[in-house]
N, C-alpha and C. Protein backbone atom coordinates (compact mmCIF):
# COMPACT_ATOMS: atom_id res chain seq x y z
N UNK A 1 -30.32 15.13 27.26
CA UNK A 1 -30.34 13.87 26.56
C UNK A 1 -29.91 14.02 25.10
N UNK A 2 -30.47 15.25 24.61
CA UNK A 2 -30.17 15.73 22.99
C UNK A 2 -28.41 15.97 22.60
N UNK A 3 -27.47 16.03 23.68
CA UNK A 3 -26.30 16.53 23.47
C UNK A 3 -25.19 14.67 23.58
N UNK A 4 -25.87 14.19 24.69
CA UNK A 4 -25.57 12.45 24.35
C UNK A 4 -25.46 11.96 23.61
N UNK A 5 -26.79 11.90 22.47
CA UNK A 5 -27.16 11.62 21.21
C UNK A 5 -26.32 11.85 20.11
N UNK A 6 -25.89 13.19 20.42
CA UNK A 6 -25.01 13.81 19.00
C UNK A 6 -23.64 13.41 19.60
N UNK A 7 -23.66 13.29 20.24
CA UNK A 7 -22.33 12.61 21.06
C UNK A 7 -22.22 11.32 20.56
N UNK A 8 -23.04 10.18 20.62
CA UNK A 8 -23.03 8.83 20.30
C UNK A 8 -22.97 8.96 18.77
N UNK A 9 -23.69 9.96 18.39
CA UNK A 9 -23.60 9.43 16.58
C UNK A 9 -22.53 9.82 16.13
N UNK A 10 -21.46 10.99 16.59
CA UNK A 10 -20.29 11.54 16.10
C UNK A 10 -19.09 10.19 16.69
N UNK A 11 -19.44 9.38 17.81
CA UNK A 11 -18.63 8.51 17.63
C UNK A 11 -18.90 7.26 17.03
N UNK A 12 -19.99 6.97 16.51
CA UNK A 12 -20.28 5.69 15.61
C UNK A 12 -19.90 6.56 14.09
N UNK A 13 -20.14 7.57 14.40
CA UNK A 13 -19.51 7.91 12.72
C UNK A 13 -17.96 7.79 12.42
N UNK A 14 -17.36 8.87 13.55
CA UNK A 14 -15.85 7.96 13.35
C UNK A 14 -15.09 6.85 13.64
N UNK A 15 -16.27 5.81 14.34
CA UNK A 15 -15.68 4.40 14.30
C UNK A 15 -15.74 3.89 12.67
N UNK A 16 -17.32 4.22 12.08
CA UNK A 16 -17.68 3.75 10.82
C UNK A 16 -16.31 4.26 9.68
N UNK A 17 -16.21 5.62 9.73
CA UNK A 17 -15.31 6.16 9.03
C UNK A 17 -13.71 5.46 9.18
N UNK A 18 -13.24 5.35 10.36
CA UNK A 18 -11.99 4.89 10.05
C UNK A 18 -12.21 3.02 9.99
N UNK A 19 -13.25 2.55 10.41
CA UNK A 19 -13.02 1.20 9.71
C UNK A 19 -13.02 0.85 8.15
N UNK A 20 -13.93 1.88 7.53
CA UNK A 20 -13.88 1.57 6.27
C UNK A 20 -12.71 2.20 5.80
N UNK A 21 -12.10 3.03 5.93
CA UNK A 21 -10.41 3.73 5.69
C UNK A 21 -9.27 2.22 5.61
N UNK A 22 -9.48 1.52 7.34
CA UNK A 22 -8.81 0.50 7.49
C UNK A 22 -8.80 -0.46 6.34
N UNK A 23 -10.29 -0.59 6.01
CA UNK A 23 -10.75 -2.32 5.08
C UNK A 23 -10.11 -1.12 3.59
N UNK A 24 -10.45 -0.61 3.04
CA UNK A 24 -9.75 -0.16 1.76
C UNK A 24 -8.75 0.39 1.79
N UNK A 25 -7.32 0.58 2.72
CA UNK A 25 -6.08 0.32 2.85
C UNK A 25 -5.64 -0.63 2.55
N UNK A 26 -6.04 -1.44 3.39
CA UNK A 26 -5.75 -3.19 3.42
C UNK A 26 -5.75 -3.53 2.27
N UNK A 27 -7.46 -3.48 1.42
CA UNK A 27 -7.29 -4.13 0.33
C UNK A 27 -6.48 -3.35 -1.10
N UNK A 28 -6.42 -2.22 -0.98
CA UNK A 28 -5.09 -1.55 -1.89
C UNK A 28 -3.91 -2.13 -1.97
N UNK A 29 -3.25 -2.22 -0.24
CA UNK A 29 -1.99 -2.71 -0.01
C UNK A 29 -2.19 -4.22 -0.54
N UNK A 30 -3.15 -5.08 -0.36
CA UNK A 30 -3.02 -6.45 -0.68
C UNK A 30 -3.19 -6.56 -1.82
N UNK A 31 -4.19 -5.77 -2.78
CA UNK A 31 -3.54 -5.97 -4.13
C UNK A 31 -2.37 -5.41 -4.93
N UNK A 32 -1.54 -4.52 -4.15
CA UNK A 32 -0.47 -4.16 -5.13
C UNK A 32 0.43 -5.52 -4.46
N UNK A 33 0.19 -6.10 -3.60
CA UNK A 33 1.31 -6.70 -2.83
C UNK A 33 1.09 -8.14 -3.87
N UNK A 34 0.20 -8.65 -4.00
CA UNK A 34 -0.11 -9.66 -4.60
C UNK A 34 0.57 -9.61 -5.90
N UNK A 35 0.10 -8.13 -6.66
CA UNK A 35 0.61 -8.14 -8.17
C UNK A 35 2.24 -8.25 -7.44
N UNK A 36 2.67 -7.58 -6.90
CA UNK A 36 4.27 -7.50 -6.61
C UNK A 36 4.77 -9.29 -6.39
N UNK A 37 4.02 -9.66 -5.90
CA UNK A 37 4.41 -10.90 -5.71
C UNK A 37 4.13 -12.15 -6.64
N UNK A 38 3.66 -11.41 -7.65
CA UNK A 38 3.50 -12.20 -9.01
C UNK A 38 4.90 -12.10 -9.78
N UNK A 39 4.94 -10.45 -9.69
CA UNK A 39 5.98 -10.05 -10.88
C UNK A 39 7.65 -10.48 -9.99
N UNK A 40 7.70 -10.71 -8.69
CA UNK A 40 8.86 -11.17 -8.25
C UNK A 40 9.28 -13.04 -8.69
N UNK A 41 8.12 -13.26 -8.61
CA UNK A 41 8.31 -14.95 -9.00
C UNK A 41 8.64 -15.26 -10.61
N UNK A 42 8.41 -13.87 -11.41
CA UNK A 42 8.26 -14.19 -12.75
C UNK A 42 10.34 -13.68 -12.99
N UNK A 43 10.88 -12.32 -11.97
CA UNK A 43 11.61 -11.84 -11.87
C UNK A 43 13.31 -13.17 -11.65
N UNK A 44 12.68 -13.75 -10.70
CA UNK A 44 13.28 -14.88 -10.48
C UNK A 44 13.77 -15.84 -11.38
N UNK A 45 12.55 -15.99 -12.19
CA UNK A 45 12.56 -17.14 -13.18
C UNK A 45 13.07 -16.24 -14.72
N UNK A 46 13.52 -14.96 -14.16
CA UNK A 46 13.77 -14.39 -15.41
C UNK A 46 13.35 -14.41 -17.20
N UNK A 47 12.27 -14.21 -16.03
CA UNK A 47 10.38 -13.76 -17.28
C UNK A 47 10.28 -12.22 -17.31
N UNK A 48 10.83 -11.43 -17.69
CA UNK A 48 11.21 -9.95 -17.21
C UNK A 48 9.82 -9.29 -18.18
N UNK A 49 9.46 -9.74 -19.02
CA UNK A 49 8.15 -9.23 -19.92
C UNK A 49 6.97 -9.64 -18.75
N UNK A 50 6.75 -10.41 -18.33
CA UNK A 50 5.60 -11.21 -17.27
C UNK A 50 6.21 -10.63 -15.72
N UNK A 51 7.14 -10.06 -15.88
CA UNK A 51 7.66 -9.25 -14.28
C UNK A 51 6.81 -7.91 -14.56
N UNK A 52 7.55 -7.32 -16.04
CA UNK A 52 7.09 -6.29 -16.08
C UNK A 52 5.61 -5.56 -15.85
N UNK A 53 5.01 -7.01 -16.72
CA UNK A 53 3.57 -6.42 -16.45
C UNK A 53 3.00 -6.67 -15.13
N UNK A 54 3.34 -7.38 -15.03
CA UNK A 54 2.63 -7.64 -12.89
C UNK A 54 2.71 -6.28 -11.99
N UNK A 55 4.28 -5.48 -12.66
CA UNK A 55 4.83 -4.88 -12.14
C UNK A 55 3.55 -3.52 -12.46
N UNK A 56 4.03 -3.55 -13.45
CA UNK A 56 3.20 -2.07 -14.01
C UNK A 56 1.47 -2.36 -13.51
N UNK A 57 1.28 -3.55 -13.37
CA UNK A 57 -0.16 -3.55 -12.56
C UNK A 57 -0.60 -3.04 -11.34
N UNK A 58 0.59 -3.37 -10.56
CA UNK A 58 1.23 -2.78 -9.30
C UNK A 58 1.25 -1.49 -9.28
N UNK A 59 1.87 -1.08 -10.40
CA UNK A 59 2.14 0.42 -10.18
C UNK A 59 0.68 1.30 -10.41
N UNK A 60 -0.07 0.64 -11.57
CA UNK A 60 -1.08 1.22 -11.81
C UNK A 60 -2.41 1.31 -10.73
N UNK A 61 -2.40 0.31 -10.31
CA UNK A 61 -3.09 0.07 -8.71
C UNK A 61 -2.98 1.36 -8.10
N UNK A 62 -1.56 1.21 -7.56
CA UNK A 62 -0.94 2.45 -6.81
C UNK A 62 -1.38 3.74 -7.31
N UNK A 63 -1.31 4.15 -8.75
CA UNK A 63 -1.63 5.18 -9.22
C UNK A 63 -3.23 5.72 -9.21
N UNK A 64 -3.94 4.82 -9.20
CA UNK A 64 -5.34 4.48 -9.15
C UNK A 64 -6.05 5.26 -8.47
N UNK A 65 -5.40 5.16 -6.83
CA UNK A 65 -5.52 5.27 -5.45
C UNK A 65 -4.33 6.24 -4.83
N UNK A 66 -3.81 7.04 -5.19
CA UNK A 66 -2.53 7.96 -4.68
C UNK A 66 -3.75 9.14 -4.16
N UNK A 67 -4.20 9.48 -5.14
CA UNK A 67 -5.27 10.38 -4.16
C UNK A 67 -5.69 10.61 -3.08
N UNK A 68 -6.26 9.60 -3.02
CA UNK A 68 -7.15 8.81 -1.45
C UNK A 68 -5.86 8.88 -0.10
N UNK A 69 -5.30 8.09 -1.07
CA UNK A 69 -3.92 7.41 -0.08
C UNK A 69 -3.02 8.84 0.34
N UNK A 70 -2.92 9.84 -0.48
CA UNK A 70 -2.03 11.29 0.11
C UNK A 70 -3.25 12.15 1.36
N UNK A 71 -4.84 11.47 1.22
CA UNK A 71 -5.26 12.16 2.11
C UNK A 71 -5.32 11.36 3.62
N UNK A 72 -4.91 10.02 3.45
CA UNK A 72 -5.19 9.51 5.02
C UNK A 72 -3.93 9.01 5.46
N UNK A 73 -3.02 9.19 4.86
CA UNK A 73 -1.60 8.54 5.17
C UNK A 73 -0.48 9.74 5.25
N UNK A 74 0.21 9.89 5.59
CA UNK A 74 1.43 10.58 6.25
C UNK A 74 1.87 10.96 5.00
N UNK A 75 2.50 11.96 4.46
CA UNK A 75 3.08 11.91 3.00
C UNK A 75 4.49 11.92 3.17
N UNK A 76 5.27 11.47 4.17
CA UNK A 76 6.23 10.72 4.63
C UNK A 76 6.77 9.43 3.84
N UNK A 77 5.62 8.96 4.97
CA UNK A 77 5.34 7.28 4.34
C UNK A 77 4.63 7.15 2.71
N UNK A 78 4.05 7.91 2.05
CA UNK A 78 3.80 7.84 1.03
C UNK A 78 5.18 8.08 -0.57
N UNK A 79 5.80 9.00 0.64
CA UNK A 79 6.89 9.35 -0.25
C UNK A 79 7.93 8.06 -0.33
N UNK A 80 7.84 7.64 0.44
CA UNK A 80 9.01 6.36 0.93
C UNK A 80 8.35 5.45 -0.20
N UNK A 81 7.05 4.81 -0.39
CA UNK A 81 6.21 4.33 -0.97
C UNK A 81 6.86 4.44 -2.07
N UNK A 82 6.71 5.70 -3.08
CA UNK A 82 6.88 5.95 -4.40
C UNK A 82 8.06 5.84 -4.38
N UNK A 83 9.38 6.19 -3.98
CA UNK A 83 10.43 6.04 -3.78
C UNK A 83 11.12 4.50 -3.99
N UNK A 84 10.31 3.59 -3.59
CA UNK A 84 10.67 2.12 -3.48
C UNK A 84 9.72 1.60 -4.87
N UNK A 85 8.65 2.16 -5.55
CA UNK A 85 8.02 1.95 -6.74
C UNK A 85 9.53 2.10 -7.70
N UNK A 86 9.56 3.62 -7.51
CA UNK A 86 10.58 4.00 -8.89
C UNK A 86 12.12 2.83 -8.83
N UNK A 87 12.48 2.86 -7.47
CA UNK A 87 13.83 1.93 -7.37
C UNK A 87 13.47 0.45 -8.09
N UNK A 88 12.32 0.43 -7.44
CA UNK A 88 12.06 -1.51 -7.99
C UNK A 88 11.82 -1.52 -10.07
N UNK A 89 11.43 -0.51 -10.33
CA UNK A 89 11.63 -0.13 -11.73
C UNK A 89 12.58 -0.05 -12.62
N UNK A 90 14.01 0.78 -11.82
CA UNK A 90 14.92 1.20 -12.42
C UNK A 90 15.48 -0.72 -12.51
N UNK A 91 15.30 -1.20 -11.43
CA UNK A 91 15.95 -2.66 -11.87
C UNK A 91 15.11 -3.78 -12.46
N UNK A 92 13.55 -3.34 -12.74
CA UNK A 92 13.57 -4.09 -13.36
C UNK A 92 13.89 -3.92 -14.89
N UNK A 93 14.18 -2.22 -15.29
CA UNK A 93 14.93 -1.79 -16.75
C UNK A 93 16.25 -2.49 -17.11
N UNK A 94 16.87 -2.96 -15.50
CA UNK A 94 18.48 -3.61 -15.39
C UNK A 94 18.12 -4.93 -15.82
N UNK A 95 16.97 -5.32 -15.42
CA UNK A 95 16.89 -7.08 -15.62
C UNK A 95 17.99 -7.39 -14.48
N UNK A 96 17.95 -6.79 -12.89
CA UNK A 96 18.82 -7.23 -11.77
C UNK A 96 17.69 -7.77 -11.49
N UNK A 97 17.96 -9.25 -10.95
CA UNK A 97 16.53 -9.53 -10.40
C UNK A 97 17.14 -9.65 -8.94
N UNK A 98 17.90 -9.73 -8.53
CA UNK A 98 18.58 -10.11 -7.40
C UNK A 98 18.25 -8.15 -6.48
N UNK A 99 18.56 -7.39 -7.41
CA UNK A 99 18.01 -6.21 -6.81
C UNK A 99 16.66 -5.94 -6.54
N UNK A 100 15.94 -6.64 -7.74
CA UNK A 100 14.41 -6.45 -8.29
C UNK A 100 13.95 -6.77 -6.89
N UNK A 101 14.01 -8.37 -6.79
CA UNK A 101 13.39 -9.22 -5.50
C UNK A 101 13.64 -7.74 -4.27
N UNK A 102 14.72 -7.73 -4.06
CA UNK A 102 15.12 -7.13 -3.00
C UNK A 102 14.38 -5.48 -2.32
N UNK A 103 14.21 -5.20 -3.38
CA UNK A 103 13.98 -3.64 -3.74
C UNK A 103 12.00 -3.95 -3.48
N UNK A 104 11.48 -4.94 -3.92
CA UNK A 104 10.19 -5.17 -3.79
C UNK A 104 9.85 -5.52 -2.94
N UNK A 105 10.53 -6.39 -2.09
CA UNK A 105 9.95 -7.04 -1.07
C UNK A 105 10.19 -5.83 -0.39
N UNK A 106 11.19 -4.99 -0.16
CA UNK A 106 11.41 -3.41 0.51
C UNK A 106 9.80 -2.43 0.14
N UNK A 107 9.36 -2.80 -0.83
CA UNK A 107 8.19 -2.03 -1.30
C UNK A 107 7.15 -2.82 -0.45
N UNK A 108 6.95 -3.82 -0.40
CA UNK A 108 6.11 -4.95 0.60
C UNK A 108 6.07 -4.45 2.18
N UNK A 109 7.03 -4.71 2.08
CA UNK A 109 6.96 -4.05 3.99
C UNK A 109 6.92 -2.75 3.80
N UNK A 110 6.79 -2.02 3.20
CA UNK A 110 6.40 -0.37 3.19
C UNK A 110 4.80 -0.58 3.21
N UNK A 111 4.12 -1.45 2.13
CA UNK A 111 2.60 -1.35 1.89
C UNK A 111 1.91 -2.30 3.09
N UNK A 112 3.12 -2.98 4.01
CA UNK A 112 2.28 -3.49 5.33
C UNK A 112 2.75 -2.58 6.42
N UNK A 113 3.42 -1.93 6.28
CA UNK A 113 3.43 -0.67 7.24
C UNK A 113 1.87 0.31 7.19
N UNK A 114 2.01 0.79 5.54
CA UNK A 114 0.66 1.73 5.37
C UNK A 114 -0.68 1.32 6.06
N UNK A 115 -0.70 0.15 6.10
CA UNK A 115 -1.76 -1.19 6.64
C UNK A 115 -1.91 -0.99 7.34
N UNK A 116 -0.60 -1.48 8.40
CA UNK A 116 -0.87 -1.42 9.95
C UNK A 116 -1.37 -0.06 10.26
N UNK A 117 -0.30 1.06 9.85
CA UNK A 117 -0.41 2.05 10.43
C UNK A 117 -1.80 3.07 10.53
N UNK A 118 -3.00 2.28 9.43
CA UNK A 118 -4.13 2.52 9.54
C UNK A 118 -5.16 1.31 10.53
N UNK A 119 -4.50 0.37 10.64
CA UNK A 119 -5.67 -0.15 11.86
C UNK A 119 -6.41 0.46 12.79
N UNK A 120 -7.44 -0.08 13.27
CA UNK A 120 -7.96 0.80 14.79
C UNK A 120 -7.53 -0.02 15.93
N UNK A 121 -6.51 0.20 16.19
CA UNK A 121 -5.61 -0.22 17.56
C UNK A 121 -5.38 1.19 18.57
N UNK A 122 -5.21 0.66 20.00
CA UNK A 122 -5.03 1.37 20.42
C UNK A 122 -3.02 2.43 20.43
N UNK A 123 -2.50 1.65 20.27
CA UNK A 123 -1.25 1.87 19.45
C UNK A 123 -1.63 3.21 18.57
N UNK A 124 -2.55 2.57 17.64
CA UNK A 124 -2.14 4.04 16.91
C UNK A 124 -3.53 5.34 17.13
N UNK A 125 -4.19 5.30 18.22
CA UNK A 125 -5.20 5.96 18.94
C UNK A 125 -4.31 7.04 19.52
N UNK A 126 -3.70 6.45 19.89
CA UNK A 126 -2.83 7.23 20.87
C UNK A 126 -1.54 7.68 20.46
């Protein structure tokens, strides 16, 4: 009966463990995504001081949490991550906003990839 037991608690522990992984992914990715989606509307309207800082909020978020994030995420996908940070930067130094938008929303679907790719689905169980 004693070997059940430690059986049941080692799997309520790694259900507990990767749901809370899931919920503070999520909410990382949704707040850099949010700031990103501040500083794209400001990008647009060619507010490049009010891009910038949304931007650099974004980034600082990101920086915040790179720690955490290099230990439960692929450093693949993390690299791709920073990769699409620095690009969306270099244009917003251009004042391209037409790249800016482009290059961010590319950073967007990278930080709903990181998302998904931490859910507890059976997809990624397996």
């Amino acid at each position: 009966m004693k070997p059940f037991f430690i059986a049941c608690l080692i799997l309520v522990s790694l259900f507990t463990a990767g749901t809370m992984n899931q919920r503070t992914v999520s909410n990382i990715s949704d707040s850099i995504r949010t700031q990103l989606d501040a500083s794209q509307t400001a990008a647009q309207q060619e507010q490049w001081e009010t891009a910038a800082r949304a931007f650099s909020q974004a980034d600082e978020t990101w920086q915040e949490h790179e720690a955490y994030l290099h230990v439960v995420i692929e450093h693949d996908e993390i690299d791709e991550a920073e990769a699409l940070f620095a690009e969306v930067d270099q244009y917003a130094r251009q004042h391209d906003s037409d790249k800016y938008c482009t290059s961010a929303e590319r950073l967007c679907t990278q930080l709903d990839h990181l998302k998904e790719s931490q859910q507890l689905s059976i997809k990624n169980i397996l």
